[in-house]
N, C-alpha and C. Protein backbone atom coordinates (compact mmCIF):
# COMPACT_ATOMS: atom_id res chain seq x y z
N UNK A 1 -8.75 -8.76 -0.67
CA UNK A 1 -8.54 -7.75 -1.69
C UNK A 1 -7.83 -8.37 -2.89
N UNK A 2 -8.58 -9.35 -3.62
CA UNK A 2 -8.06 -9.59 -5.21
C UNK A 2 -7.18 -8.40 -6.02
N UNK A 3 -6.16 -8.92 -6.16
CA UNK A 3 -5.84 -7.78 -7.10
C UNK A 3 -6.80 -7.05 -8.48
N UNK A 4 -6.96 -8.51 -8.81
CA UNK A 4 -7.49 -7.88 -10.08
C UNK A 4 -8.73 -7.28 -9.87
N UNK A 5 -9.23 -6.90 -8.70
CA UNK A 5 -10.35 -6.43 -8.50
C UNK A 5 -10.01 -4.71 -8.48
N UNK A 6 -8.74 -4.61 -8.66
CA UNK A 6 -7.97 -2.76 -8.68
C UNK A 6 -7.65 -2.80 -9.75
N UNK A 7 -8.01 -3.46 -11.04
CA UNK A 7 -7.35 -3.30 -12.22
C UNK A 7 -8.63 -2.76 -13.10
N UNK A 8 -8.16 -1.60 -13.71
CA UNK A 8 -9.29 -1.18 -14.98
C UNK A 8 -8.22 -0.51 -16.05
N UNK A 9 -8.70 -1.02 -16.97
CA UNK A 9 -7.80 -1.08 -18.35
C UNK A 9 -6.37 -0.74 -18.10
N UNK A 10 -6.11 -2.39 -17.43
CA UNK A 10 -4.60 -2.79 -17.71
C UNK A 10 -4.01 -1.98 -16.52
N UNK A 11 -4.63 -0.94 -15.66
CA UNK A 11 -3.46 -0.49 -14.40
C UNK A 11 -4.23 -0.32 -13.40
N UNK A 12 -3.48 -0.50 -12.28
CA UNK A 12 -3.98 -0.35 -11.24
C UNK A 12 -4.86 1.07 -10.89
N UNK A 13 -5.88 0.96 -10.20
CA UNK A 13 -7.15 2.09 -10.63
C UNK A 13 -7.12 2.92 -9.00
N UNK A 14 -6.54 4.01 -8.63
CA UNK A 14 -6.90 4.73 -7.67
C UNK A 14 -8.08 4.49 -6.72
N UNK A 15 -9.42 4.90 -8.15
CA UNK A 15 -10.32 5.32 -7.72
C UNK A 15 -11.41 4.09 -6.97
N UNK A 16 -10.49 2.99 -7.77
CA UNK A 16 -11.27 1.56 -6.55
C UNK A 16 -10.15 1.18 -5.76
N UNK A 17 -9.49 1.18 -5.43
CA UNK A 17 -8.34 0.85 -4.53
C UNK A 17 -9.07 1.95 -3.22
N UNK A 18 -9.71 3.25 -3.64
CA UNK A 18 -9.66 4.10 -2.24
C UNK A 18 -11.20 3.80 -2.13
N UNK A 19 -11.75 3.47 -2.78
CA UNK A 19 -13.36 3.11 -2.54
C UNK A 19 -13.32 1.78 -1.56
N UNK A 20 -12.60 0.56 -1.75
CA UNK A 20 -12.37 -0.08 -1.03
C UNK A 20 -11.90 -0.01 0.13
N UNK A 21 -11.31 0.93 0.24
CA UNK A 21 -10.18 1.57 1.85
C UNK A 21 -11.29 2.56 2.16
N UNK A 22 -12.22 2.79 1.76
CA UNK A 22 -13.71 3.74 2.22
C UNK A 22 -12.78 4.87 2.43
N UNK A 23 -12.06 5.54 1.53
CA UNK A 23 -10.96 7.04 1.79
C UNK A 23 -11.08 7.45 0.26
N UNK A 24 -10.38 8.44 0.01
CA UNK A 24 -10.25 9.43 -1.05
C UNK A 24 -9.15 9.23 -1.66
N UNK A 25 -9.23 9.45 -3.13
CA UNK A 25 -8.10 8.74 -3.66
C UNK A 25 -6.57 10.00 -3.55
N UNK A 26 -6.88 11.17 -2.92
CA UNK A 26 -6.15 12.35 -1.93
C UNK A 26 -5.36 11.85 -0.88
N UNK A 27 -6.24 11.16 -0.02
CA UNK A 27 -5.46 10.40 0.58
C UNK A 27 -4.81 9.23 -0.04
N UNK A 28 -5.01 8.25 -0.61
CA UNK A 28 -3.88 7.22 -0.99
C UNK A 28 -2.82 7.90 -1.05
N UNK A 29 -3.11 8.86 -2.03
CA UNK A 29 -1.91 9.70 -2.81
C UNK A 29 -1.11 10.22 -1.57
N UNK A 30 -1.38 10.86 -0.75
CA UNK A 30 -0.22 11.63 0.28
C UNK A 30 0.30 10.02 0.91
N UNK A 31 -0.72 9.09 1.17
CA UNK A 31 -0.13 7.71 1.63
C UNK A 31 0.95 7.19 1.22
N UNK A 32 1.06 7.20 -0.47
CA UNK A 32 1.83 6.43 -0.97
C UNK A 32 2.88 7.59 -1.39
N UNK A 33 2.70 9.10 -0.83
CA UNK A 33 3.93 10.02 -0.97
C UNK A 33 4.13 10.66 -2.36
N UNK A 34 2.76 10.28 -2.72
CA UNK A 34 2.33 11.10 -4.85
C UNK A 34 1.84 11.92 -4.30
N UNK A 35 1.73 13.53 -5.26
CA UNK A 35 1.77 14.45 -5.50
C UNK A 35 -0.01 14.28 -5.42
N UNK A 36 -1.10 15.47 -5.08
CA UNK A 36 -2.58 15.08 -5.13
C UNK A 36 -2.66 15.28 -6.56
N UNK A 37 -1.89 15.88 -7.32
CA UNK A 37 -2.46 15.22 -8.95
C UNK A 37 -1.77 14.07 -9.71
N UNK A 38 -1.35 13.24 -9.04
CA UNK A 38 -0.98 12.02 -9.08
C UNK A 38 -2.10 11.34 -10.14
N UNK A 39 -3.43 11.47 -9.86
CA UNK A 39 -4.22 10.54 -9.79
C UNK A 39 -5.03 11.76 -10.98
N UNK A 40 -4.84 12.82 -11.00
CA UNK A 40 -5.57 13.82 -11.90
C UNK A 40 -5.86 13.29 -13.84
N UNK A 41 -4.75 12.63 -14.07
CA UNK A 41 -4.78 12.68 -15.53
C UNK A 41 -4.61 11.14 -15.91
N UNK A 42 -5.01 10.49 -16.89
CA UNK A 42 -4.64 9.14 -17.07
C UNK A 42 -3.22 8.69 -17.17
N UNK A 43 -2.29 9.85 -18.03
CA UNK A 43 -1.18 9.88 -18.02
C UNK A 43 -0.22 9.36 -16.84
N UNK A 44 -0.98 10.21 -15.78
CA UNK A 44 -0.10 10.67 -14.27
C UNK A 44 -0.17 8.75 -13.86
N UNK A 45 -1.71 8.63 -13.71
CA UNK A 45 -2.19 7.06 -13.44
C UNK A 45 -1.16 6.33 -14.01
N UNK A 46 -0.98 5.89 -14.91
CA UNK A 46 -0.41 4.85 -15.17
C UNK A 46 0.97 5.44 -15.52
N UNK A 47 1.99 5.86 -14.70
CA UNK A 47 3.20 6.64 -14.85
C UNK A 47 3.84 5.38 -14.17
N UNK A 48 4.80 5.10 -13.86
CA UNK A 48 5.27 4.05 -13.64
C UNK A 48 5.72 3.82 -11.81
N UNK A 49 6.47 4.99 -11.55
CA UNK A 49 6.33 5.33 -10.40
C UNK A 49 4.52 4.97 -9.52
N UNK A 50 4.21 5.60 -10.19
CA UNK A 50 2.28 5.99 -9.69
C UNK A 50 1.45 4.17 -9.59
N UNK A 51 2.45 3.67 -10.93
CA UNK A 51 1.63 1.78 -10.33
C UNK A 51 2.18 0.97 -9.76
N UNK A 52 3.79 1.30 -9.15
CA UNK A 52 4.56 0.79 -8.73
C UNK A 52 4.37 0.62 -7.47
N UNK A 53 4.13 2.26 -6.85
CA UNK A 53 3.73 2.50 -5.39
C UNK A 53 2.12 2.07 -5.00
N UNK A 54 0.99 2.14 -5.87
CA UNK A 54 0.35 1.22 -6.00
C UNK A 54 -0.38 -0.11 -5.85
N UNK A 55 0.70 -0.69 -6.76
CA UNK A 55 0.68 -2.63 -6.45
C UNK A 55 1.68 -2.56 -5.77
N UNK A 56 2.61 -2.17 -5.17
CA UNK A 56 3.28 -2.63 -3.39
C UNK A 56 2.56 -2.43 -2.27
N UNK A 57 1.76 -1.14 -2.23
CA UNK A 57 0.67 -1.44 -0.94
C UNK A 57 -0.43 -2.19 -1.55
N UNK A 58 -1.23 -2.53 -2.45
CA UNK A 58 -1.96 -3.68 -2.41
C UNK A 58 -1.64 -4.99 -2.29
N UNK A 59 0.30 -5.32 -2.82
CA UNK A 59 0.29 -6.48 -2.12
C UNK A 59 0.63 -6.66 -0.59
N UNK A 60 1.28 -5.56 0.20
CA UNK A 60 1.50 -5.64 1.39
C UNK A 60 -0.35 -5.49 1.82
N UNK A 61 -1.12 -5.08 1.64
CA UNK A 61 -2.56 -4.62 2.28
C UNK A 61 -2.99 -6.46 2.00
N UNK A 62 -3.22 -7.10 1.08
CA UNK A 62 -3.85 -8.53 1.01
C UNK A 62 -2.61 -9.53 2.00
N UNK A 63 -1.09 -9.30 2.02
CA UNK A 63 -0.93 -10.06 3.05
C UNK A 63 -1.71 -10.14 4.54
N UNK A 64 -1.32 -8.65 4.94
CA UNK A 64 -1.66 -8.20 6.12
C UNK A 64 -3.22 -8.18 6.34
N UNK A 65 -4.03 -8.37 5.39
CA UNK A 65 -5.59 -8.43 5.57
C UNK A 65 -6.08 -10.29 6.16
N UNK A 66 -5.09 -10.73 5.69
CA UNK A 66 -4.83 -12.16 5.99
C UNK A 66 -4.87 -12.95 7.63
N UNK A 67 -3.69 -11.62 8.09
CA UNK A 67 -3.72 -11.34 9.61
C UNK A 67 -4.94 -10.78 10.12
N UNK A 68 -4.99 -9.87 9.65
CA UNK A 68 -6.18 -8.81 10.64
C UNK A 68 -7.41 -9.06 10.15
N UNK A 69 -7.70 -9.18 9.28
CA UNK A 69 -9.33 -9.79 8.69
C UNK A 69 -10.35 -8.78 8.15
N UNK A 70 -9.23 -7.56 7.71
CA UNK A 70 -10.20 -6.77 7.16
C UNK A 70 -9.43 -5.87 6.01
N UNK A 71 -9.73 -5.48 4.87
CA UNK A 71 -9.03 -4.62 4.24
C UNK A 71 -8.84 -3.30 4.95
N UNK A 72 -9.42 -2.65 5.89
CA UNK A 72 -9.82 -1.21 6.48
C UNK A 72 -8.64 -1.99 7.92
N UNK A 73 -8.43 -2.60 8.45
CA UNK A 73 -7.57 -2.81 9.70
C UNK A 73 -6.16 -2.79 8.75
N UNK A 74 -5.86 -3.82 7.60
CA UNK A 74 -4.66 -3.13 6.60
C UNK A 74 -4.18 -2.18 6.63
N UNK A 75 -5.30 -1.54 5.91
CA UNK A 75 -5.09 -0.17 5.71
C UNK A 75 -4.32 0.78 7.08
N UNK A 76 -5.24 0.96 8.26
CA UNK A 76 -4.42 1.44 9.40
C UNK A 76 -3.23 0.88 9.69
N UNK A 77 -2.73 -0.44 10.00
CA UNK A 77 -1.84 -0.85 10.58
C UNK A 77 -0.68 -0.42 9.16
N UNK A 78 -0.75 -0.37 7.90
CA UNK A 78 -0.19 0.34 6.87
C UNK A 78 0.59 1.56 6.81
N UNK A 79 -0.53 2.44 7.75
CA UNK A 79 -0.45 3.63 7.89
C UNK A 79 0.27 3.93 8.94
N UNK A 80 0.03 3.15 10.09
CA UNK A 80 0.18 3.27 12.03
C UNK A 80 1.41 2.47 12.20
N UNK A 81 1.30 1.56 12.28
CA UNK A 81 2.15 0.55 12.99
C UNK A 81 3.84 0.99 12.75
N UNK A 82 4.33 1.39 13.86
CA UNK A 82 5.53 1.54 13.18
C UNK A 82 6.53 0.11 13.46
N UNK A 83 7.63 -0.15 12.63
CA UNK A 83 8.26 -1.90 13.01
C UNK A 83 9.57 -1.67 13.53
N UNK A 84 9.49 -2.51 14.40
CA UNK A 84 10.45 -2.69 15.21
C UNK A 84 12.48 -3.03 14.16
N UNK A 85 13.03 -2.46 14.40
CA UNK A 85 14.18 -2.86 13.34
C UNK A 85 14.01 -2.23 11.89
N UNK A 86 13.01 -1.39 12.28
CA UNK A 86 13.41 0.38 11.02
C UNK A 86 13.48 1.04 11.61
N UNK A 87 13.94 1.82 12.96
CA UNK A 87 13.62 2.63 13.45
C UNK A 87 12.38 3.36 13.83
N UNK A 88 11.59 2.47 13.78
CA UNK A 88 10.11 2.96 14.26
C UNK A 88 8.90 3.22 12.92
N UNK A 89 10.00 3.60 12.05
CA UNK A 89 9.31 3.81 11.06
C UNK A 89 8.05 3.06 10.19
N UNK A 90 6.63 3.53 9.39
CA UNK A 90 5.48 2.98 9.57
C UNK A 90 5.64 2.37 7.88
N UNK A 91 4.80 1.66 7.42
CA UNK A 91 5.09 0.51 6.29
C UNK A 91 5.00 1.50 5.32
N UNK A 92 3.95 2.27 5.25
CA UNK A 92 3.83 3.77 3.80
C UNK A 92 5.08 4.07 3.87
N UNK A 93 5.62 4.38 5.20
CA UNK A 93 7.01 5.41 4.65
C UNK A 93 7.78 4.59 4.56
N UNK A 94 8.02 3.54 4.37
CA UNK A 94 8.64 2.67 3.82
C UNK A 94 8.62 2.44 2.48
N UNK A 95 7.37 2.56 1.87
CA UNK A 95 7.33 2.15 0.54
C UNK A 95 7.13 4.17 0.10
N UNK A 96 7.02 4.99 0.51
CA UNK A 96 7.50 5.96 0.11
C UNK A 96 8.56 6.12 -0.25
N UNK A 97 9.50 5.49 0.58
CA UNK A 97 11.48 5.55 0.18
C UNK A 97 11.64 4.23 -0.74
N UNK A 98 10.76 3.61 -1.96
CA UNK A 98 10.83 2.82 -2.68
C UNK A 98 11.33 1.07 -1.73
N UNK A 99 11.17 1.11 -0.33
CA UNK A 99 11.53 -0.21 0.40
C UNK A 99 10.51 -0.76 0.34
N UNK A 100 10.01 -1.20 -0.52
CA UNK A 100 8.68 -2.15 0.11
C UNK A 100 9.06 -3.45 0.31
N UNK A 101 9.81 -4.19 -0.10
CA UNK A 101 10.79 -5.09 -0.21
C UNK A 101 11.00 -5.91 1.36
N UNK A 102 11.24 -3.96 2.10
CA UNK A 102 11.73 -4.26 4.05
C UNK A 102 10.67 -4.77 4.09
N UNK A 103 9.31 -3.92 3.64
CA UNK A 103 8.13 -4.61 4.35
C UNK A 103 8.12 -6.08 4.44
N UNK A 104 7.84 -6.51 2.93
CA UNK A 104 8.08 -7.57 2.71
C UNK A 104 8.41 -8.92 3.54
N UNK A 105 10.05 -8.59 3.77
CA UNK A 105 10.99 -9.34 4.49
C UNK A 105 10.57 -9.22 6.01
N UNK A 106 10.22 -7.97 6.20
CA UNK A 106 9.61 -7.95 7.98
C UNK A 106 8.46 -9.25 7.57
N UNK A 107 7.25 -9.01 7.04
CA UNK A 107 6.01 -9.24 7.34
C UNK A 107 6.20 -11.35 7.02
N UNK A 108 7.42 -10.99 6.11
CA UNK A 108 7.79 -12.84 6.10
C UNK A 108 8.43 -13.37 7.55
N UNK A 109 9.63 -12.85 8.09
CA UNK A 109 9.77 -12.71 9.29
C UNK A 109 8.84 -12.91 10.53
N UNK A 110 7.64 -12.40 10.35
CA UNK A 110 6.81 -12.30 11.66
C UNK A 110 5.60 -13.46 11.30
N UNK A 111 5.41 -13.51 9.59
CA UNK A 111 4.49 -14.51 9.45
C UNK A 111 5.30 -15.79 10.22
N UNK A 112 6.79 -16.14 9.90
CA UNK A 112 7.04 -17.43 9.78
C UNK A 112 7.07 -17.72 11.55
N UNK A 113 7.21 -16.66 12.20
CA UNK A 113 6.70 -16.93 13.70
C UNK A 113 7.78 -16.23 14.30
N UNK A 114 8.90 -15.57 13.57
CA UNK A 114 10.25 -15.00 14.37
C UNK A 114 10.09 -13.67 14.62
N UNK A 115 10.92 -12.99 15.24
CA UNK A 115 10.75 -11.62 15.97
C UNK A 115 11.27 -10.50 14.73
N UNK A 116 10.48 -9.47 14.61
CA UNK A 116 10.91 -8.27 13.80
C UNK A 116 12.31 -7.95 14.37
C-alpha cells in the first residue's frame, strides 16, 4: 500500500484508501472514530484531525501488510487484534485516542523480535 497511491490533490483520499480495504468509506470513518460525514464535504476531508487519523492507519496498515501479506489481513488485524500491554485494547482504538505512536512502538517491539 504506497502511500502516495491514497493521495489525490495533496490529501489523503477516503474514497481510495476504502476501495483498497474493499469497504466503505462509512466504515473507515467509524474505524478511525470520525463522524459518517467526516468524509461528506472536501472541507471535512482535509480537516486536520480527518488526515491525521488517516495517514496513521495507512502507515500502521503498510507496516503490518509487510507481516501478513495482504492489505485486507491489515486491515482486520487493525481492527481485531487486541495487544498485549494496552489492556487488550485493538490498534483503531488506539489511534482513535490519538496513540498511534503505542502502535508504533508495539509493532517496533515485536518486529525487532521482543515480546509486546
Amino acid at each position: 500500500m504506497p502511500v502516495a497511491e491514497f493521495i489525490e490533490d495533496g490529501a489523503f483520499s477516503p474514497v481510495l484508501i476504502a476501495e483498497a480495504l474493499r469497504t466503505t468509506k462509512t466504515e473507515v470513518a467509524g474505524t478511525l472514530g470520525l463522524g459518517q460525514d467526516a468524509f461528506s464535504r472536501a472541507s471535512r476531508i482535509t480537516a486536520r484531525k480527518t488526515q491525521t487519523r488517516l495517514r496513521e492507519m495507512v502507515e500502521i496498515l503498510n507496516r503490518v501488510e509487510a507481516v501478513v501479506g495482504s492489505p485486507l489481513g491489515a486491515y482486520a488485524w487493525f481492527r481485531s487484534e487486541p495487544l498485549q500491554g494496552f489492556g487488550g485494547v485493538t490498534p483503531d482504538q488506539l489511534v482513535r485516542e490519538g496513540r498511534a505512536d503505542f502502535v508504533h512502538r508495539y509493532l517496533d517491539r515485536v518486529m525487532a523480535g521482543g515480546y509486546a
